[in-house]
C-alpha atoms as a PDB file:
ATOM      1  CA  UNK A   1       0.708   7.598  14.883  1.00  0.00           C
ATOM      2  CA  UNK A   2       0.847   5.300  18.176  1.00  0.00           C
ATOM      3  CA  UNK A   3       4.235   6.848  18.892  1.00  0.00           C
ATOM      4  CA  UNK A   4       6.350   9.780  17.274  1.00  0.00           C
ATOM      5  CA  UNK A   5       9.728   8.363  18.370  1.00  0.00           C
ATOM      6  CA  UNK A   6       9.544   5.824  15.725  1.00  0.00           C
ATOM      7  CA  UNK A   7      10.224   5.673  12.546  1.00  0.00           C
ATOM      8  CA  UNK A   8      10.662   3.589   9.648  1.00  0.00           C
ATOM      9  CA  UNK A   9      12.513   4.512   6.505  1.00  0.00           C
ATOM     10  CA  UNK A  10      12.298   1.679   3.455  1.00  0.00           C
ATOM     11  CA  UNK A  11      15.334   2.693   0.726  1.00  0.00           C
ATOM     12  CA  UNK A  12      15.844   2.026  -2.937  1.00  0.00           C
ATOM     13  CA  UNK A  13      19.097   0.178  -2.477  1.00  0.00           C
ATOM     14  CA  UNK A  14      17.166  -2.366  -0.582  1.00  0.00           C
ATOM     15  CA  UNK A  15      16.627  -2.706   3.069  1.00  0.00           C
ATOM     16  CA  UNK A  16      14.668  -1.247   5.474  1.00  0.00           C
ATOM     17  CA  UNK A  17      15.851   0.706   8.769  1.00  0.00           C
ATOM     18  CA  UNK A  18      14.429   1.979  12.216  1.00  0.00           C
ATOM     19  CA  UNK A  19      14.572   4.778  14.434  1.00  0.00           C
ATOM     20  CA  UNK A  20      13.449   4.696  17.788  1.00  0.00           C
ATOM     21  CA  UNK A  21      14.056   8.162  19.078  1.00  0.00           C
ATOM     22  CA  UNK A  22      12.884  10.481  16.209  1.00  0.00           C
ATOM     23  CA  UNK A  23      15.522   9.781  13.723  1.00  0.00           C
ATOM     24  CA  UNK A  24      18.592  10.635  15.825  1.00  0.00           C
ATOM     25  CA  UNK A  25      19.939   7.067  15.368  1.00  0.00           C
ATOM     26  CA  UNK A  26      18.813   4.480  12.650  1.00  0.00           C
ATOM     27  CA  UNK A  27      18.987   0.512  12.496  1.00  0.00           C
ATOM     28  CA  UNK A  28      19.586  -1.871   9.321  1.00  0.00           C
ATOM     29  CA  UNK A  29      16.449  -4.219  10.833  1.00  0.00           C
ATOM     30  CA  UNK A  30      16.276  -6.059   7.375  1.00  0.00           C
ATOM     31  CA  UNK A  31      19.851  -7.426   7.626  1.00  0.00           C
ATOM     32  CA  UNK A  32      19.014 -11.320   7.486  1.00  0.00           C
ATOM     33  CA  UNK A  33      17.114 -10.847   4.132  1.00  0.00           C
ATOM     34  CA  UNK A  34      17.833  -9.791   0.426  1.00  0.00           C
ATOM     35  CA  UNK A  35      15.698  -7.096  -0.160  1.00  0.00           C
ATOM     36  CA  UNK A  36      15.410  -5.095  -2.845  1.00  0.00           C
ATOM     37  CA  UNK A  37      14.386  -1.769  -3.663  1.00  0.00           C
ATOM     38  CA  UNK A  38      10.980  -1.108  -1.170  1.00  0.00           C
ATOM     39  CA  UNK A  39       8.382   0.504  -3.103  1.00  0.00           C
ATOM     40  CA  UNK A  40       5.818   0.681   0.162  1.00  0.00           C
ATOM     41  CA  UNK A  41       6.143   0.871   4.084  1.00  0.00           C
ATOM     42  CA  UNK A  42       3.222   1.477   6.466  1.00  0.00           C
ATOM     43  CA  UNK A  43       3.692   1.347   9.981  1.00  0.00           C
ATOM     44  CA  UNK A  44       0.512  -0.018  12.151  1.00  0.00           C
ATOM     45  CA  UNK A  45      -1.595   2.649  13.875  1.00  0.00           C
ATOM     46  CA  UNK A  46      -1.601   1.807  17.296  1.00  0.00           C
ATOM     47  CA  UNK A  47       0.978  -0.353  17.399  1.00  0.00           C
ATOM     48  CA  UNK A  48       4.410   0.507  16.474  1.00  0.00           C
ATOM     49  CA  UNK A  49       6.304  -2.964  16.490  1.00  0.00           C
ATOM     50  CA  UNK A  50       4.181  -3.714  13.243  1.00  0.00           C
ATOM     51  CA  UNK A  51       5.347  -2.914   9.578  1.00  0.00           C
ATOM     52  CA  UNK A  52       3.689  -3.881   6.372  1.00  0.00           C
ATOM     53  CA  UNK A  53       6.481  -3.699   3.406  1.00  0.00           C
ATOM     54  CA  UNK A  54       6.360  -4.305  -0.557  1.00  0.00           C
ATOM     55  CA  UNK A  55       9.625  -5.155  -2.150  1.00  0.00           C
ATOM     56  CA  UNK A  56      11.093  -6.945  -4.990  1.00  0.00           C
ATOM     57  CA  UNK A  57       7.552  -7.982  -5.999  1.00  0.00           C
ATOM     58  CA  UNK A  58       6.553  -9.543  -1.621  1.00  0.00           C
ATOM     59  CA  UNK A  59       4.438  -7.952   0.517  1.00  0.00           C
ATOM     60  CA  UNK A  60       6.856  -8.351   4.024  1.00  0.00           C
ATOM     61  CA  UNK A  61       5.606  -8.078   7.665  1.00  0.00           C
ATOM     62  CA  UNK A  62       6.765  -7.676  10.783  1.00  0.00           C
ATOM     63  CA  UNK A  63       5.686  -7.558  14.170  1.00  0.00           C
ATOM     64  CA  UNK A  64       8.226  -7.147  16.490  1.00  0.00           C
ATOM     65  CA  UNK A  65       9.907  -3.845  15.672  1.00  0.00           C
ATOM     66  CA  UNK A  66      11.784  -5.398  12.354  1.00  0.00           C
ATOM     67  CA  UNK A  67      13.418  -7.951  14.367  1.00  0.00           C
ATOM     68  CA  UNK A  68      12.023 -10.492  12.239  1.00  0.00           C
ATOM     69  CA  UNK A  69       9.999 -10.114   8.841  1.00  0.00           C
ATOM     70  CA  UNK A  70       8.026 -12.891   6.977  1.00  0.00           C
ATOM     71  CA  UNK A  71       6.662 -13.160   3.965  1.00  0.00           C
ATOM     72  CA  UNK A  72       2.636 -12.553   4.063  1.00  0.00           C
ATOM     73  CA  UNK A  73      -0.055 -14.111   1.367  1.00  0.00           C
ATOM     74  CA  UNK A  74      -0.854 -17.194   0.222  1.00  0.00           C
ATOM     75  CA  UNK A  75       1.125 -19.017  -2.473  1.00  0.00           C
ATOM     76  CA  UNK A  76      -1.110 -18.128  -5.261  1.00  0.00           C
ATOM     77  CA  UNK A  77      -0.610 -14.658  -3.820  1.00  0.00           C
ATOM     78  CA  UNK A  78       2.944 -14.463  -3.746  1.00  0.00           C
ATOM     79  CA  UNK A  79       3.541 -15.929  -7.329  1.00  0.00           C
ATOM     80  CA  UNK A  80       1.761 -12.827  -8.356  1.00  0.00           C
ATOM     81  CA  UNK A  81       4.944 -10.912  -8.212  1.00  0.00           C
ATOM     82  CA  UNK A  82       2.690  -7.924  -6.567  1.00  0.00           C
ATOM     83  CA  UNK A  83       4.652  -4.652  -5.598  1.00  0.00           C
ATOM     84  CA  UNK A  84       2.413  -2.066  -3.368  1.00  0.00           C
ATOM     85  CA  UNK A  85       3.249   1.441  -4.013  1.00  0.00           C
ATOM     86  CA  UNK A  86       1.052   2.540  -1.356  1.00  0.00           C
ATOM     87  CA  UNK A  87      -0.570   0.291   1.949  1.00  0.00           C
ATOM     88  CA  UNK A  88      -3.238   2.158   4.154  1.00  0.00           C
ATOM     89  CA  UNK A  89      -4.824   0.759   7.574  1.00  0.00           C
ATOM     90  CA  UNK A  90      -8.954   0.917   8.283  1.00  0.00           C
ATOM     91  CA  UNK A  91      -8.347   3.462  11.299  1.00  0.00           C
ATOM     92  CA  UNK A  92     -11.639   1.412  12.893  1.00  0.00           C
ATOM     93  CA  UNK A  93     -10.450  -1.655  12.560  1.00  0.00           C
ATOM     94  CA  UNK A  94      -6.301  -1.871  12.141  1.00  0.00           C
ATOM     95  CA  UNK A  95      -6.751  -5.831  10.553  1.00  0.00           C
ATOM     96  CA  UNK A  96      -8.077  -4.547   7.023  1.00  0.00           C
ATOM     97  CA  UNK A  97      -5.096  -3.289   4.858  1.00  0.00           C
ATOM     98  CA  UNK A  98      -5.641  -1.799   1.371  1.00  0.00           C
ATOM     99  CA  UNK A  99      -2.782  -1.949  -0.675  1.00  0.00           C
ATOM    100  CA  UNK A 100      -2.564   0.057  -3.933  1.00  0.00           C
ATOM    101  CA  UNK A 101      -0.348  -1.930  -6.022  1.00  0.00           C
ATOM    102  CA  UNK A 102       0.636  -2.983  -9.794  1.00  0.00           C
ATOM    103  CA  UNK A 103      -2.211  -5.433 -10.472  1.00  0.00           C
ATOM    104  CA  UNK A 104      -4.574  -3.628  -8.763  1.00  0.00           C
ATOM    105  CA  UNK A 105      -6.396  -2.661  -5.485  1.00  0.00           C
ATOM    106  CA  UNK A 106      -5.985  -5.447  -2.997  1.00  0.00           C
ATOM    107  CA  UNK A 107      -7.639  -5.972   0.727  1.00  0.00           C
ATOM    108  CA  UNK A 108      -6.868  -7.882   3.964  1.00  0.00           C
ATOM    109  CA  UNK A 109      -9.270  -8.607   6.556  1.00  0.00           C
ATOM    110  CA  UNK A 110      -6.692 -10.639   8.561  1.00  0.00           C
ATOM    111  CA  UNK A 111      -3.922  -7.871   8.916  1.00  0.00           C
ATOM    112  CA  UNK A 112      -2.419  -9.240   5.805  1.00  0.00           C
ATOM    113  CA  UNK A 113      -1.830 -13.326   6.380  1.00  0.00           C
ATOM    114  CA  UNK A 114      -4.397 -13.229   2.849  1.00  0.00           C
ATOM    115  CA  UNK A 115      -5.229 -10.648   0.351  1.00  0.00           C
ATOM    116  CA  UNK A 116      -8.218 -10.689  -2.073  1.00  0.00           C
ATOM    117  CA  UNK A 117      -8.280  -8.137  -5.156  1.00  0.00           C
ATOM    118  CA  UNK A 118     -10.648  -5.578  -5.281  1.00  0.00           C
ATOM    119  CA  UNK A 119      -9.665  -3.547  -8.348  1.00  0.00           C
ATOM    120  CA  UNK A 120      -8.097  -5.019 -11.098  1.00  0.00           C
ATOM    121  CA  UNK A 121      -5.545  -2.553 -13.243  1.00  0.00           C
ATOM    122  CA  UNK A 122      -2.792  -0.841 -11.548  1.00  0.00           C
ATOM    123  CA  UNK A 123      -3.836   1.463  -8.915  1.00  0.00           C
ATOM    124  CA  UNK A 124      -0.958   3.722  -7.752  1.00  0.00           C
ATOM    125  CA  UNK A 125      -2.338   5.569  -4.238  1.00  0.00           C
ATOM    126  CA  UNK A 126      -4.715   4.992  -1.688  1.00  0.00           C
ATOM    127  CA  UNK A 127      -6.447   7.274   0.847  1.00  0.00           C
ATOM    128  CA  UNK A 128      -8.651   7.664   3.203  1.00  0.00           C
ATOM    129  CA  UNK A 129     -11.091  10.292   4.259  1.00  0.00           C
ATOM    130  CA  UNK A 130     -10.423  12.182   7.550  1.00  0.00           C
ATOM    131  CA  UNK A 131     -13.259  11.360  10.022  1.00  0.00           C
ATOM    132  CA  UNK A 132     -15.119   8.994   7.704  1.00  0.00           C
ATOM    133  CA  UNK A 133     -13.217   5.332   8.730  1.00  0.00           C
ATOM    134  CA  UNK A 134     -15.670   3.559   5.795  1.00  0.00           C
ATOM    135  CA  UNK A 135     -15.004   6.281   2.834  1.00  0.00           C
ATOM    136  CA  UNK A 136     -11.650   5.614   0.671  1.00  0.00           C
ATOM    137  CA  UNK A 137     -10.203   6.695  -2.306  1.00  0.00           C
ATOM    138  CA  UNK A 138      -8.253   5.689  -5.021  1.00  0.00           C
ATOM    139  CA  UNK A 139      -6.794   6.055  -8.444  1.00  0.00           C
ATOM    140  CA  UNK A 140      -6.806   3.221 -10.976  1.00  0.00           C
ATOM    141  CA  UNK A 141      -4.833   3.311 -14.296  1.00  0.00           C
ATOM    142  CA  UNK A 142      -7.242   2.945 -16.930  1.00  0.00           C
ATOM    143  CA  UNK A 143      -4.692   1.087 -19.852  1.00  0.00           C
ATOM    144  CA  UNK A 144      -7.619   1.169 -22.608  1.00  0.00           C
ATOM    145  CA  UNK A 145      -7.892   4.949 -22.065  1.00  0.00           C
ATOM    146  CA  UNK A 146      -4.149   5.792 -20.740  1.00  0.00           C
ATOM    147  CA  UNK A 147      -4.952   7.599 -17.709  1.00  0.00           C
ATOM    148  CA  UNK A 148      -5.935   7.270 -13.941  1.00  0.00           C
ATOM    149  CA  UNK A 149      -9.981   7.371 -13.096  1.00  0.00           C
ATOM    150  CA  UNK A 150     -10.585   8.518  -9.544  1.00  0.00           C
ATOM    151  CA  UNK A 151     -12.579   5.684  -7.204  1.00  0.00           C
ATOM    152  CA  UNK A 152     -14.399   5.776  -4.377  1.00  0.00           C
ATOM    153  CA  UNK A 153     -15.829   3.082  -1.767  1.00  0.00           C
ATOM    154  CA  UNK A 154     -18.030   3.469   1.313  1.00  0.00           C
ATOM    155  CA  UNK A 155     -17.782   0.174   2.804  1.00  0.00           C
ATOM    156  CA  UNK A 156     -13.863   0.076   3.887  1.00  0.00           C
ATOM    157  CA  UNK A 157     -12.821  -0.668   0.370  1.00  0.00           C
ATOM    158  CA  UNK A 158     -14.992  -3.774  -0.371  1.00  0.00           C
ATOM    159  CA  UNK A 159     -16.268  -2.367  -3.113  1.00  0.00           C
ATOM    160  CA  UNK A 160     -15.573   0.553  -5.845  1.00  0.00           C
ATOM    161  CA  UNK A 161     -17.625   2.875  -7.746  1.00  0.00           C
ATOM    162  CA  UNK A 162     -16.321   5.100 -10.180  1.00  0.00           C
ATOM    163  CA  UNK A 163     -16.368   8.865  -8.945  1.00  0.00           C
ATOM    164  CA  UNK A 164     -14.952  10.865 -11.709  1.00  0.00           C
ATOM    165  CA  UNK A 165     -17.476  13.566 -12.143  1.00  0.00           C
ATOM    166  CA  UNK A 166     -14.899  16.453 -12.784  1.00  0.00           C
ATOM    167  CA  UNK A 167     -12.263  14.159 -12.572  1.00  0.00           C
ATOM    168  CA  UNK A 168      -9.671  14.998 -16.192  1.00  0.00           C
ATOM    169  CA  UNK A 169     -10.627  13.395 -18.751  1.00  0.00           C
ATOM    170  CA  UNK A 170      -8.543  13.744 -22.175  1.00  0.00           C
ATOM    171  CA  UNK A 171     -10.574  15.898 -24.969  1.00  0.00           C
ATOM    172  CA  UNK A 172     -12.929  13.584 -27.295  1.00  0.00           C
ATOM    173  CA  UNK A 173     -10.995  11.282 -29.800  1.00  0.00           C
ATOM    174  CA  UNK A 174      -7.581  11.572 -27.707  1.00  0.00           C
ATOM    175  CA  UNK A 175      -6.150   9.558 -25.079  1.00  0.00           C
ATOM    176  CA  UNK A 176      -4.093  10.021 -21.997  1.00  0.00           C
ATOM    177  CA  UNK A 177      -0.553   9.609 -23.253  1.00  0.00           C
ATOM    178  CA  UNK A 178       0.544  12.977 -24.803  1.00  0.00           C
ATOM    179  CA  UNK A 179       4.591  13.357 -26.661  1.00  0.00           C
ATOM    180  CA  UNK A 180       6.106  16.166 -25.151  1.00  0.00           C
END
């Protein structure tokens, strides 16, 4: 965290707000928009004045505090109607952005003007491993099977390899959707 004074705070009513002196006071900074409901919110790492956001189906950006946001992706991007749950940073190298989202695993290399999928299938958290900038995790809803399968990439999320081994797996002949 470039700076412990401020903080970001995306709400399910819609909006997004701002603190800049550890949550004492808070700012409406998405005022000029409609937003809805923000599923994701990841503030840069060394540089505070920059916010990636997911809501009503947009990846949103800003880089000057939440003064202004914009719209990032290309058009065949945003007609995806793609909602992040989750958007990580490369710690090395702050321009590549993972986002773990409903149509899968996506990446930026340009600190998120254009986004390229890496995993298809819903994918609903994204992680990455302390001390280890190229080694991430993530978990990818397997809809043939009904459950999440645990992935793992050693090249800043370029690519994935499955990495279940102890992972849950459902007994033979069942799948992952149980009644309770």
């Amino acid at each position: 965290m470039t700076d412990p004074d401020i903080l970001y705070c995306g709400t399910e009513s819609g909006g997004v707000y701002n603190s800049i002196d550890q949550a004492q006071h808070w700012t409406y900074v998405t005022k000029d928009h409609i937003i809805g409901a923000v599923s994701a919110l990841r503030i840069h790492p060394t540089d505070p004045n920059t916010v990636m956001m997911s809501a009503e189906n947009e990846f949103w950006r800003t880089t000057d505090g939440g003064a202004t946001w914009q719209i990032v992706g290309s058009t065949a991007f945003q007609a995806l109607n793609i909602s992040a749950w989750e958007f990580a940073f490369d710690p090395n190298d702050p321009d590549i952005i993972l986002a773990a989202c409903n149509l899968g695993l996506y990446r930026s290399t340009d600190g998120g003007d254009n986004w390229t999928a890496v995993l298809n299938n819903e994918c609903t958290a994204i992680a990455n491993k302390p001390g280890d900038a190229a080694t991430w995790y993530t978990i990818q809803y397997d809809p043939s099977l009904h459950y999440g399968r645990f992935y793992r990439s050693s090249d800043h999320g370029l690519t994935w390899t499955l990495h279940d081994n102890g992972w849950y797996a459902p007994p033979a002949g069942e799948v992952g959707d149980y009644d309770v």
